[in-house]
PDB file of N, CA and C in Angstrom:
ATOM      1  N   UNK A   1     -23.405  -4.647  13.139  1.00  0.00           N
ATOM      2  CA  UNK A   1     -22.214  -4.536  12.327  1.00  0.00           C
ATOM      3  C   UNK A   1     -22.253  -3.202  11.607  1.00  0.00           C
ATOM      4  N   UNK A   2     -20.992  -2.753  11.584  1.00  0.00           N
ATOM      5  CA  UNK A   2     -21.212  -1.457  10.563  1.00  0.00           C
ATOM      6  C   UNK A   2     -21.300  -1.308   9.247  1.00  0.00           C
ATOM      7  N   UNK A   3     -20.700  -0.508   8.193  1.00  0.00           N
ATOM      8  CA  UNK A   3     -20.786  -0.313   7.310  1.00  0.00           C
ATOM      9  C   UNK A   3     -19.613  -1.452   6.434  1.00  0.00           C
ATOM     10  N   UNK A   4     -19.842  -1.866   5.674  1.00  0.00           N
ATOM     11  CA  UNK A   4     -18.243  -2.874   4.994  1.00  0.00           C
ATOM     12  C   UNK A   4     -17.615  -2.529   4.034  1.00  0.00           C
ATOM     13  N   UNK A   5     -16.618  -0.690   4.491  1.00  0.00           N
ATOM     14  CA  UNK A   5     -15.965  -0.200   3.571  1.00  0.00           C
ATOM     15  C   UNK A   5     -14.343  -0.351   4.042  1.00  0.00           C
ATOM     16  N   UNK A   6     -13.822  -0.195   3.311  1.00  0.00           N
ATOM     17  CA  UNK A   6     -12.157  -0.171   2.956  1.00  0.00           C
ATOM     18  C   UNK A   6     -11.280   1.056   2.968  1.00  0.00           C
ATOM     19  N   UNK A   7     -10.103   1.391   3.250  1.00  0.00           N
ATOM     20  CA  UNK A   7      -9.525   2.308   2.924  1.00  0.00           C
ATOM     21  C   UNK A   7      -8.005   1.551   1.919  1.00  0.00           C
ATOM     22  N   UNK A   8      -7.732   2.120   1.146  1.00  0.00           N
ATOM     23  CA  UNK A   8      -6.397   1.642   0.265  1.00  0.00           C
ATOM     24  C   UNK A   8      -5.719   3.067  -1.132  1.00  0.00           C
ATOM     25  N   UNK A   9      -4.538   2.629  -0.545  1.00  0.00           N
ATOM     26  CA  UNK A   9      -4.314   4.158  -1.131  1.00  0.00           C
ATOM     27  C   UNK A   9      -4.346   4.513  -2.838  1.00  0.00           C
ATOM     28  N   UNK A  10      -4.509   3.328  -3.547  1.00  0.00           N
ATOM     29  CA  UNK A  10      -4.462   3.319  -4.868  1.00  0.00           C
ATOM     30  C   UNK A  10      -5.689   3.287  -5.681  1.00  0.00           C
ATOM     31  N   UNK A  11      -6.795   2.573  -5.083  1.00  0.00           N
ATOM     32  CA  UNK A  11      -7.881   2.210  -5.724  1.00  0.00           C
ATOM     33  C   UNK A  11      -8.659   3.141  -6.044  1.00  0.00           C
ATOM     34  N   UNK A  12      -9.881   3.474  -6.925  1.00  0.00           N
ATOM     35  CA  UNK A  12     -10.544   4.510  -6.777  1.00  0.00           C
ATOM     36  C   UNK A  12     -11.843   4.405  -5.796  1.00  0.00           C
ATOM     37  N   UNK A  13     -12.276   5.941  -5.548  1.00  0.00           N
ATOM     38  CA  UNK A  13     -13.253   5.342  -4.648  1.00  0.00           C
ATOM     39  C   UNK A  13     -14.401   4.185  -5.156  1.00  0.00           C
ATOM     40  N   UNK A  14     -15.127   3.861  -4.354  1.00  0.00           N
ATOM     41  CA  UNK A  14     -16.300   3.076  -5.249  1.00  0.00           C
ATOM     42  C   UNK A  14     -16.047   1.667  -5.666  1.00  0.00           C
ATOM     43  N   UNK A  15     -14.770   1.238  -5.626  1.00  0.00           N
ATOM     44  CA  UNK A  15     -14.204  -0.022  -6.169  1.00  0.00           C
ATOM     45  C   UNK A  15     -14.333  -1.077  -5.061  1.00  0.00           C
ATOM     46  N   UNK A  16     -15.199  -2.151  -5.699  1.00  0.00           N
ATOM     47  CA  UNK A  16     -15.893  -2.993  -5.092  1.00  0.00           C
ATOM     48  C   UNK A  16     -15.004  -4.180  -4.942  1.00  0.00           C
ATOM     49  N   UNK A  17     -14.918  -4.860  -3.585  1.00  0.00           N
ATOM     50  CA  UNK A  17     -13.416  -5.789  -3.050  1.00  0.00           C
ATOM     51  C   UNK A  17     -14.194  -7.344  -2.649  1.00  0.00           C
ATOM     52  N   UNK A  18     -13.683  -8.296  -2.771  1.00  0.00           N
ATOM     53  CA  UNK A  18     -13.784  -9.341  -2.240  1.00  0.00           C
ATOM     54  C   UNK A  18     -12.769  -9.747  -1.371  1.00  0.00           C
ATOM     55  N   UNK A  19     -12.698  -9.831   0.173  1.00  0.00           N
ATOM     56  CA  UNK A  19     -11.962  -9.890   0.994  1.00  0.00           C
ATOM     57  C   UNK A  19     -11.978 -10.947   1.433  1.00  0.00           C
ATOM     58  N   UNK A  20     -10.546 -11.625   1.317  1.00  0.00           N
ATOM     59  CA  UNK A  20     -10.676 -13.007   2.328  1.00  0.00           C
ATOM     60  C   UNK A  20      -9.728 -13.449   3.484  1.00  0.00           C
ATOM     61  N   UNK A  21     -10.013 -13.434   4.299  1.00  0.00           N
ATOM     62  CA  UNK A  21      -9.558 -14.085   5.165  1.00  0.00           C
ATOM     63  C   UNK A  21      -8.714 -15.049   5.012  1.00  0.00           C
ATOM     64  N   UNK A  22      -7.057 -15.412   5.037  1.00  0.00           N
ATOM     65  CA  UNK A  22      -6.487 -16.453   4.546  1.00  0.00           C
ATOM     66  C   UNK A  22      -6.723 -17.605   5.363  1.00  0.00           C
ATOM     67  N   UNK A  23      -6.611 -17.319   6.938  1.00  0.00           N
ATOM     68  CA  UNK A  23      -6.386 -18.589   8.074  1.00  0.00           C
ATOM     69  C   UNK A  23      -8.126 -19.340   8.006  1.00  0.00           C
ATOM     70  N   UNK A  24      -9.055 -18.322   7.751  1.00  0.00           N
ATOM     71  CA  UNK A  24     -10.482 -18.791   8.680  1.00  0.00           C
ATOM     72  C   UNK A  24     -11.414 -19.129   6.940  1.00  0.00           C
ATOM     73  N   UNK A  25     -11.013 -18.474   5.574  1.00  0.00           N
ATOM     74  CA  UNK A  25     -11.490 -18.808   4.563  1.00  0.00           C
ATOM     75  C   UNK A  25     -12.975 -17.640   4.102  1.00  0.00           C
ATOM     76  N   UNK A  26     -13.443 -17.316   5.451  1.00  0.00           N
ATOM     77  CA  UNK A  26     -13.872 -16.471   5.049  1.00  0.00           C
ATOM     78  C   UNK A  26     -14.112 -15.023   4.749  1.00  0.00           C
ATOM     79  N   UNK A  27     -15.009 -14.718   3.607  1.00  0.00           N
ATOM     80  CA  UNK A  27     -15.556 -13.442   2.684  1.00  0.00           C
ATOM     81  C   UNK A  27     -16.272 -12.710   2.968  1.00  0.00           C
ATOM     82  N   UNK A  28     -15.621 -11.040   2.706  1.00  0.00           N
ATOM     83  CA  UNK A  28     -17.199 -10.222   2.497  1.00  0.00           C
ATOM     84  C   UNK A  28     -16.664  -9.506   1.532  1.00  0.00           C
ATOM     85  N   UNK A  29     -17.515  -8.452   1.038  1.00  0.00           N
ATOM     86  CA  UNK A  29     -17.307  -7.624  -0.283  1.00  0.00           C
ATOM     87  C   UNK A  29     -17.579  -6.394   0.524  1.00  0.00           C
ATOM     88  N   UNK A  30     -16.229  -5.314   0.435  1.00  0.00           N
ATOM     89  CA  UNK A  30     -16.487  -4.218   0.890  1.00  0.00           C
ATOM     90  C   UNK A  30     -16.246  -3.035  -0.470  1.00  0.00           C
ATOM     91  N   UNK A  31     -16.511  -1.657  -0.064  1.00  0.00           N
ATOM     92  CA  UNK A  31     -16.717  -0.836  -1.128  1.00  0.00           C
ATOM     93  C   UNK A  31     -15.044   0.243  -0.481  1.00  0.00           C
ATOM     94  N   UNK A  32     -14.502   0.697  -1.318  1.00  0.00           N
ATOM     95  CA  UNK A  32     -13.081   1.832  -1.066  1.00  0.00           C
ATOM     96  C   UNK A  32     -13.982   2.968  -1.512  1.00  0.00           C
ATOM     97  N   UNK A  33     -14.253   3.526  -0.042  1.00  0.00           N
ATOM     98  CA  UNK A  33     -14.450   4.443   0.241  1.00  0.00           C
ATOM     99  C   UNK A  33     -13.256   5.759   1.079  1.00  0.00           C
ATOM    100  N   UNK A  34     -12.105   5.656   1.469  1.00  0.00           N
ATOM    101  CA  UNK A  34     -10.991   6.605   1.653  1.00  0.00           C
ATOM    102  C   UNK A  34      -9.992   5.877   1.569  1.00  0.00           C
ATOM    103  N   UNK A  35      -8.906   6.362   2.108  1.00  0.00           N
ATOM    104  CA  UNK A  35      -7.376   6.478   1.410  1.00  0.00           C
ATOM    105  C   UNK A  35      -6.665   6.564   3.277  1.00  0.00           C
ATOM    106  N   UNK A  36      -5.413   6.171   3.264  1.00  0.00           N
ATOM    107  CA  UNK A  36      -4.646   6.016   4.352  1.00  0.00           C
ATOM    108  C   UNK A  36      -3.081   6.346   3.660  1.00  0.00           C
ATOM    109  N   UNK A  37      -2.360   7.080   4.826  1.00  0.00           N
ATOM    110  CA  UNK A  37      -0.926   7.202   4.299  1.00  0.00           C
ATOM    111  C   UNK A  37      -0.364   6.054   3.321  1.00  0.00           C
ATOM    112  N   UNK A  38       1.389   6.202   3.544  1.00  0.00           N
ATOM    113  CA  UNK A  38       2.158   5.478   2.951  1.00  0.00           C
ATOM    114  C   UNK A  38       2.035   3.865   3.684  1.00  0.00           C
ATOM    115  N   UNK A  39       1.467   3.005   2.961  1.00  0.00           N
ATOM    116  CA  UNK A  39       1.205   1.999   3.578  1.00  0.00           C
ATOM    117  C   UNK A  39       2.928   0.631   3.702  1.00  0.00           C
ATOM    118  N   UNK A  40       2.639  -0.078   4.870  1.00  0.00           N
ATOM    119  CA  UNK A  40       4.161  -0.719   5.268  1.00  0.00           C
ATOM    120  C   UNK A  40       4.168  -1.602   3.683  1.00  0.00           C
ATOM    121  N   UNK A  41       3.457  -1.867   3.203  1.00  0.00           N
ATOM    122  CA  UNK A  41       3.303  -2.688   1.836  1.00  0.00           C
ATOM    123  C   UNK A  41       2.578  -2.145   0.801  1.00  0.00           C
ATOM    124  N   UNK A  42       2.523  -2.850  -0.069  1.00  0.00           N
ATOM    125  CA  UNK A  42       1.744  -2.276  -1.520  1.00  0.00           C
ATOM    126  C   UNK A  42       0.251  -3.087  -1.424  1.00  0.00           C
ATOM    127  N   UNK A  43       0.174  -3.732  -0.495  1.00  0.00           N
ATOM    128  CA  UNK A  43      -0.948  -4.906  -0.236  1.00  0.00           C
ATOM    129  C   UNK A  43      -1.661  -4.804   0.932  1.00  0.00           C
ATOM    130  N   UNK A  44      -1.765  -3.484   1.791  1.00  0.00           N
ATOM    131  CA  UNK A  44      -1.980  -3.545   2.545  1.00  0.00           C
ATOM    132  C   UNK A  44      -3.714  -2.708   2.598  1.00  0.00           C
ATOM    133  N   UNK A  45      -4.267  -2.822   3.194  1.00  0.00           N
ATOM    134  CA  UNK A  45      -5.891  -2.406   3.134  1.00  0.00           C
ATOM    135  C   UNK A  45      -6.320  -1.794   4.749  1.00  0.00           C
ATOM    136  N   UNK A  46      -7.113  -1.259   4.846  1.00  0.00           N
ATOM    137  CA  UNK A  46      -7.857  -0.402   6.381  1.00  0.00           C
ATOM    138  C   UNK A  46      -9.253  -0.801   5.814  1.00  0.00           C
ATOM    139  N   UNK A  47      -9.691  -1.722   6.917  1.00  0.00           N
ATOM    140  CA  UNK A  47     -10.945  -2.089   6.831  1.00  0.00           C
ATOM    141  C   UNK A  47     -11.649  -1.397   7.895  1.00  0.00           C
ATOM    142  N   UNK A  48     -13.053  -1.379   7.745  1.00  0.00           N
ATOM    143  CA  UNK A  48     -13.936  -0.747   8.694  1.00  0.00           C
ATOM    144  C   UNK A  48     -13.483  -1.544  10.081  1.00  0.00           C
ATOM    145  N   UNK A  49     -14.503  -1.633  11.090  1.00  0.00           N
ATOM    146  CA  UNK A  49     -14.862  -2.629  12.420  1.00  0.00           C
ATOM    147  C   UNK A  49     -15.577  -3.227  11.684  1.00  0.00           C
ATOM    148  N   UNK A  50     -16.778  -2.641  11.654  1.00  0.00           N
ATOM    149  CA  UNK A  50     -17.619  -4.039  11.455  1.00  0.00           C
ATOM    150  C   UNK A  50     -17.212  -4.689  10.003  1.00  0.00           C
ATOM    151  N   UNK A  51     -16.289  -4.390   8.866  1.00  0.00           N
ATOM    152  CA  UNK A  51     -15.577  -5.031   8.076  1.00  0.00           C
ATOM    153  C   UNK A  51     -14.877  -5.986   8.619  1.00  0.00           C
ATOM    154  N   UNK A  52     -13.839  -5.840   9.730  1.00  0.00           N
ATOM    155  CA  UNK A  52     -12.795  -6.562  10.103  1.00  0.00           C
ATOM    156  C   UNK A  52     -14.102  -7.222  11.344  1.00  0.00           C
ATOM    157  N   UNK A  53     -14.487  -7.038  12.099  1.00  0.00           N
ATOM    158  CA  UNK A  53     -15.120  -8.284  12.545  1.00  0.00           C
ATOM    159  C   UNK A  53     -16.018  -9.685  12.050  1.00  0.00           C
ATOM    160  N   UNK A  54     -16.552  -9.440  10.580  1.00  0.00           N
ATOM    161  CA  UNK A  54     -17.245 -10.245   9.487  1.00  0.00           C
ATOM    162  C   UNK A  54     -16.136 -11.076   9.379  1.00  0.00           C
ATOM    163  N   UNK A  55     -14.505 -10.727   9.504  1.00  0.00           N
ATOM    164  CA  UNK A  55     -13.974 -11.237   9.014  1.00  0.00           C
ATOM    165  C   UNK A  55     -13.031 -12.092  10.290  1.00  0.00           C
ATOM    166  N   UNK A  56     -12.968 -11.544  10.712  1.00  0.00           N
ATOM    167  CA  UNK A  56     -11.714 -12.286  12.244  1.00  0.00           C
ATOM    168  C   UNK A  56     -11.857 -11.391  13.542  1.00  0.00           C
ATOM    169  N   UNK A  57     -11.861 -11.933  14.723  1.00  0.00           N
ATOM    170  CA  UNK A  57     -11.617 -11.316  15.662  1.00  0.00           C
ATOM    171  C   UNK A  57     -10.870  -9.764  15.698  1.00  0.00           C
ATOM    172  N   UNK A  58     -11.518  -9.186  16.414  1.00  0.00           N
ATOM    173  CA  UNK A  58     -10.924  -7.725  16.462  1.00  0.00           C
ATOM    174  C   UNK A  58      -9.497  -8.149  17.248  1.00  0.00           C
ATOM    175  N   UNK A  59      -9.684  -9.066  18.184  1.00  0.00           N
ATOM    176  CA  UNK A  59      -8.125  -9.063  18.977  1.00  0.00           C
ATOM    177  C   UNK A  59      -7.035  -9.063  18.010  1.00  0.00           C
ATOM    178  N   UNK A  60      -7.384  -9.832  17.014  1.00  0.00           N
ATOM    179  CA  UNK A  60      -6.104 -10.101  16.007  1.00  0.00           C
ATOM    180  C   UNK A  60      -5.723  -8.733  15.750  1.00  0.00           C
ATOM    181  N   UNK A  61      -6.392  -7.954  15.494  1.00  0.00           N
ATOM    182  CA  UNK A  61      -5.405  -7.051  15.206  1.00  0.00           C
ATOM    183  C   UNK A  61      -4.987  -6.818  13.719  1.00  0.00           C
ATOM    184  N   UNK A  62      -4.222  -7.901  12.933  1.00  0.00           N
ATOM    185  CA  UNK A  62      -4.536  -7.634  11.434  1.00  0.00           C
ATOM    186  C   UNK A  62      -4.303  -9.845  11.374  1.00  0.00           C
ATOM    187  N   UNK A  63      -4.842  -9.778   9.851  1.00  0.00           N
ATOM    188  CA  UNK A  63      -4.428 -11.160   9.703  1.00  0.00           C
ATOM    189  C   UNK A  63      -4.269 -10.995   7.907  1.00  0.00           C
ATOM    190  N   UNK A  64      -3.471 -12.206   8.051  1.00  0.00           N
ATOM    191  CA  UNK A  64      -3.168 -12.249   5.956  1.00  0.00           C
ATOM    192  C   UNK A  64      -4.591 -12.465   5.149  1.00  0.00           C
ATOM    193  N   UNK A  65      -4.815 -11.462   4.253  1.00  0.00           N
ATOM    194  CA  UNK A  65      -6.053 -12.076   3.178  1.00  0.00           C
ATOM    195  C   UNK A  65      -5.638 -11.543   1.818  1.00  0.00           C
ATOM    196  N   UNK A  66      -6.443 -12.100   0.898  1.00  0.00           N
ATOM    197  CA  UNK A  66      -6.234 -11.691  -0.087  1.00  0.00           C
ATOM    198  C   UNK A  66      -7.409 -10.667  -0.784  1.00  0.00           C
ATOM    199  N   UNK A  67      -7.485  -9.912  -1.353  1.00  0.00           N
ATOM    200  CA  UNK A  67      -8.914  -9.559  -2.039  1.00  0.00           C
ATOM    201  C   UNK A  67      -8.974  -9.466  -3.767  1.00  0.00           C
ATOM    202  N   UNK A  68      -9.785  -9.244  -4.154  1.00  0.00           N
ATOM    203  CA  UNK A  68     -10.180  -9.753  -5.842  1.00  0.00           C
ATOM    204  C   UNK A  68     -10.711  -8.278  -6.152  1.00  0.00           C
ATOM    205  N   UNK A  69     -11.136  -7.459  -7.346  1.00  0.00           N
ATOM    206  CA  UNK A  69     -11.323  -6.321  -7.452  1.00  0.00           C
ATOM    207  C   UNK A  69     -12.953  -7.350  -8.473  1.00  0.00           C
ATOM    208  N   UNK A  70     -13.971  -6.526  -7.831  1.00  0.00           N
ATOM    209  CA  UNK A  70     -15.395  -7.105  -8.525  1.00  0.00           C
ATOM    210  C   UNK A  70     -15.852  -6.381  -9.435  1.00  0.00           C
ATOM    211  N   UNK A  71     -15.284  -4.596  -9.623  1.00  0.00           N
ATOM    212  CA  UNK A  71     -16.206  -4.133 -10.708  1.00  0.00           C
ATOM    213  C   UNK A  71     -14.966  -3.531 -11.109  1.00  0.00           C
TER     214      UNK A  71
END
């Protein structure tokens, strides 16, 4: 698995995430480490691979989660 960082265009770097998976329930805690354009939502996140595989199949493609801000 790779590294379990985030991209989101607001956060600062370093800001530690609790990511969840809405359909499957589960969590990991990744770190926002870069930034991505104008995102289609205000809620929207760029997870690593091996972020998004901890979390759901790569086929999916994207799925609904929520995340929590830890520090």
């Amino acid at each position: 698995m790779g590294m379990t960082t985030a991209a989101l265009p607001y956060l600062p770097f370093g800001t530690m995430l609790q990511v969840t998976n809405q359909r499957t329930g589960r969590s990991i805690v990744v770190r926002v480490n870069d930034r991505f354009g104008a995102p289609p939502s205000e809620d929207t996140l760029d997870l690593t691979y091996g972020a998004f595989g901890a979390l759901a199949n790569h086929d999916d493609g994207v799925f609904p989660c929520t995340y929590t801000i830890m520090n």
